[in-house]
C-alpha atoms as a PDB file:
ATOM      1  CA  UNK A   1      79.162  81.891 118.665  1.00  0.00           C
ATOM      2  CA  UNK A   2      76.644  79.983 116.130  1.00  0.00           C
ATOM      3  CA  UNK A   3      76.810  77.262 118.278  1.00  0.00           C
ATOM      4  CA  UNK A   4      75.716  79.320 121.712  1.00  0.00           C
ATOM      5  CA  UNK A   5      73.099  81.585 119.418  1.00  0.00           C
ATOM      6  CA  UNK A   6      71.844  78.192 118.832  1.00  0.00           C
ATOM      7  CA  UNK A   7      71.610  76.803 122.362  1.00  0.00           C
ATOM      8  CA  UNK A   8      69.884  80.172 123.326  1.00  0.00           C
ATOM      9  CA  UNK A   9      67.485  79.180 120.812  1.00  0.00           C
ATOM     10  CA  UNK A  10      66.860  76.096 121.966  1.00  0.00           C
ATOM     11  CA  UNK A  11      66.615  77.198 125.754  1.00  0.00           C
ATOM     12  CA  UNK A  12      64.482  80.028 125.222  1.00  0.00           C
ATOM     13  CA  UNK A  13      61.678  77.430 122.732  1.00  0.00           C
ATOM     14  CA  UNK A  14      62.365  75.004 125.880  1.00  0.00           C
ATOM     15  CA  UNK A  15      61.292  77.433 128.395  1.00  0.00           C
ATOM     16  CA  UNK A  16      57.872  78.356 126.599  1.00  0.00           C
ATOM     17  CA  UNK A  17      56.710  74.882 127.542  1.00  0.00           C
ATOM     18  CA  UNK A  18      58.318  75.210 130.365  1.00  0.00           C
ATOM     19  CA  UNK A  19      55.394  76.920 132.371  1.00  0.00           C
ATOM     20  CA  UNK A  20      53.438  73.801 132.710  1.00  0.00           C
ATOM     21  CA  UNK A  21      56.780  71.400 133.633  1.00  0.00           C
ATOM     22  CA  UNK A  22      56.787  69.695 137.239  1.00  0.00           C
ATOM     23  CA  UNK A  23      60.359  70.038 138.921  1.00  0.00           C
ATOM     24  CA  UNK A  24      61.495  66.691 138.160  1.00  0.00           C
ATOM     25  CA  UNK A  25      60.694  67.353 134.253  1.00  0.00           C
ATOM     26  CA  UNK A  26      62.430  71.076 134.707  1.00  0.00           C
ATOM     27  CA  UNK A  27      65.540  69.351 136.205  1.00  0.00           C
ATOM     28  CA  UNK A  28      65.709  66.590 133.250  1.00  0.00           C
ATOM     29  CA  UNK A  29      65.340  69.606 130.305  1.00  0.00           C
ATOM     30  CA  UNK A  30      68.030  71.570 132.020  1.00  0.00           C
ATOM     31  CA  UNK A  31      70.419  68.813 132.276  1.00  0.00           C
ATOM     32  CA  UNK A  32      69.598  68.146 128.455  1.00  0.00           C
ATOM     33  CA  UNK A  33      69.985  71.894 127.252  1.00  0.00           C
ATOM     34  CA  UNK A  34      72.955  71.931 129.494  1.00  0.00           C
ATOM     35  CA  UNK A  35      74.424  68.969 127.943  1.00  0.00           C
ATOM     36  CA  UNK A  36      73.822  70.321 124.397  1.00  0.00           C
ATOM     37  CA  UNK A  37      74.446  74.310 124.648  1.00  0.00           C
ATOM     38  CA  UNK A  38      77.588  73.723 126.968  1.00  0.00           C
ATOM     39  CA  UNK A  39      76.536  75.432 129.851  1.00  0.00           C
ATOM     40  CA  UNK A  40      76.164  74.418 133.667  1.00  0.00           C
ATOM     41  CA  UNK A  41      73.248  72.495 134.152  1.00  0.00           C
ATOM     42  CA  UNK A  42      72.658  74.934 137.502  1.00  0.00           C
ATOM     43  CA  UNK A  43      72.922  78.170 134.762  1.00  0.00           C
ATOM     44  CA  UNK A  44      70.294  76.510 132.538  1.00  0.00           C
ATOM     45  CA  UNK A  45      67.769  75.625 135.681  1.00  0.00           C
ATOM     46  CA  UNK A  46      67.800  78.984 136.962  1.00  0.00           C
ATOM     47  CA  UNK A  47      67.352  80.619 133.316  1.00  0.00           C
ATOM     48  CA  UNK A  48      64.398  77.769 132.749  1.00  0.00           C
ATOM     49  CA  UNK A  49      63.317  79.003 136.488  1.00  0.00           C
ATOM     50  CA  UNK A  50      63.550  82.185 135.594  1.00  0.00           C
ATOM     51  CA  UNK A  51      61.297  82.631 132.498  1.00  0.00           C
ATOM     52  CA  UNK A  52      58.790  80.657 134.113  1.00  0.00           C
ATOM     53  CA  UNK A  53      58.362  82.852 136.916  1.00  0.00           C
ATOM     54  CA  UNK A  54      58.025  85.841 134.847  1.00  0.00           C
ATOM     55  CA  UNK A  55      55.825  83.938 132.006  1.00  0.00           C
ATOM     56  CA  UNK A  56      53.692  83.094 134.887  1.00  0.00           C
ATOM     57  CA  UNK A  57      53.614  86.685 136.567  1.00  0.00           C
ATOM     58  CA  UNK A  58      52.718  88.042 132.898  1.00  0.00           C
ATOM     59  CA  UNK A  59      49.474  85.625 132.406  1.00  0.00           C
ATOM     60  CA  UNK A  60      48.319  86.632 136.009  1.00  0.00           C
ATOM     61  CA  UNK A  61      48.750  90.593 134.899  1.00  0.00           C
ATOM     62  CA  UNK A  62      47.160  90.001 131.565  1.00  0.00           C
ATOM     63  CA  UNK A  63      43.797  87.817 133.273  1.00  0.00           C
ATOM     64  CA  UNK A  64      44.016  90.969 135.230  1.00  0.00           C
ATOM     65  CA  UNK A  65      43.652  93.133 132.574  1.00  0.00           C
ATOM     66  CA  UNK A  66      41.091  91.004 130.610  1.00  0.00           C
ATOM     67  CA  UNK A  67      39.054  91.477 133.633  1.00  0.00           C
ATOM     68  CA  UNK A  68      39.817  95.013 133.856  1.00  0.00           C
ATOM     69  CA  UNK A  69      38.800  95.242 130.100  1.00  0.00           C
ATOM     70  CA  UNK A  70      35.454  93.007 130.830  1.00  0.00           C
ATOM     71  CA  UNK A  71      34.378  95.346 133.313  1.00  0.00           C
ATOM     72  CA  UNK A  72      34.889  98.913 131.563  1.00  0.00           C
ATOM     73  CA  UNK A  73      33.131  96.970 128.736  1.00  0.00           C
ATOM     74  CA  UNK A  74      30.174  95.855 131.251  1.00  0.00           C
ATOM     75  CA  UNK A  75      30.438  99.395 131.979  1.00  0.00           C
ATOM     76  CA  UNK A  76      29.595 100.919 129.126  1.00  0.00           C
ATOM     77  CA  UNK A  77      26.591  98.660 127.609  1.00  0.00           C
ATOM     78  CA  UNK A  78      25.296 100.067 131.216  1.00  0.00           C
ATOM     79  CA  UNK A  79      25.711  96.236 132.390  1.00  0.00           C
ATOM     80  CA  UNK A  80      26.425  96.014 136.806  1.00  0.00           C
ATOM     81  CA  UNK A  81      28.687  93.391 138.279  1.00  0.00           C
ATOM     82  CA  UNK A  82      27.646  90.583 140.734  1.00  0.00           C
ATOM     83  CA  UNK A  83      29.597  92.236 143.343  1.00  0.00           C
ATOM     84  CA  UNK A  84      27.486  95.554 142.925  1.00  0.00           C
ATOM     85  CA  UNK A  85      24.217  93.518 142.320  1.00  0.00           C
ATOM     86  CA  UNK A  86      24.849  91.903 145.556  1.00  0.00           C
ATOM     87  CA  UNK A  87      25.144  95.662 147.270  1.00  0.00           C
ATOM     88  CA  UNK A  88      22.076  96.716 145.997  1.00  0.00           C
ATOM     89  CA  UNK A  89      20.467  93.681 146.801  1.00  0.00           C
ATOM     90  CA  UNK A  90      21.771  94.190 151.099  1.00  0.00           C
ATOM     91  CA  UNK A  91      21.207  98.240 150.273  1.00  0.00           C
ATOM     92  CA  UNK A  92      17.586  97.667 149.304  1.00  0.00           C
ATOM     93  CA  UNK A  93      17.400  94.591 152.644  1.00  0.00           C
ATOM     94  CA  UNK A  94      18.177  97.374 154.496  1.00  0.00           C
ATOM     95  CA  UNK A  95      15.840 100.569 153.436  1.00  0.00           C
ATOM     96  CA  UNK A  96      13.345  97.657 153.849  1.00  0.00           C
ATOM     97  CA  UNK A  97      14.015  96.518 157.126  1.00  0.00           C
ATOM     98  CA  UNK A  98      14.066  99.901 158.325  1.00  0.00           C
ATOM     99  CA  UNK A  99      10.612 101.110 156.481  1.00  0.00           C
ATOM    100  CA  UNK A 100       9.409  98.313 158.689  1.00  0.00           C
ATOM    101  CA  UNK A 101      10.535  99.354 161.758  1.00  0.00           C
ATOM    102  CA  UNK A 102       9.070 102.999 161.142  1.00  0.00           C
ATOM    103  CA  UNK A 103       6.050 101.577 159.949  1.00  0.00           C
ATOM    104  CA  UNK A 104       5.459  99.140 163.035  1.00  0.00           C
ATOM    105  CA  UNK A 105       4.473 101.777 165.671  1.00  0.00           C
ATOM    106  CA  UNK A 106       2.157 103.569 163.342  1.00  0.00           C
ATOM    107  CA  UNK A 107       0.083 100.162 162.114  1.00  0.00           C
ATOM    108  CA  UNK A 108      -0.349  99.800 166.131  1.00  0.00           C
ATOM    109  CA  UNK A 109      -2.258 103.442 166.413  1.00  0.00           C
END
């Protein structure tokens, strides 16, 4: 049991770095951890496939959050995002274009 405790070990350190790993380099670490923890070398790619798949679905959720965080921060100091500068900015466009158009008739009396 030591021995496959061990090999769990070493799969579950392998798959850390794992995120970044092209397919050919995910094939060669799972035939090695295969080789060494005495399991399939199909078991071991689809463990290493896997992790990565949720490592990578965690980092998108947590950029997600620090975003999230950002903004109720940006919030609070009383700070507006580009996206609702941008409105304000079409908003105030807008109003202007159409205090022109009420004011065009009148400027001709």
């Amino acid at each position: 049991m030591a021995g496959r405790d061990s090999a769990l070990e070493r799969l579950a350190l392998a798959a850390v770095g794992a995120v970044a790993l092209t397919a050919e380099r995910l094939d060669e670490l799972a035939g090695e951890l295969a080789d060494r923890g005495g399991m399939r070398r199909d078991e071991v790619r689809q463990l290493l496939e896997d992790a990565v798949t949720r490592w990578r679905g965690e980092a998108a959720r947590l950029g997600e959050q620090a975003g999230e965080n950002l903004a109720g921060l940006a919030r609070q100091l009383g700070l507006v995002t580009r996206d609702e500068l941008e409105e304000l900015e079409l908003r105030t466009a807008q109003l202007e274009h159409r205090l022109r158009l009420l004011e065009g008739p009148r400027a001709l009396s």
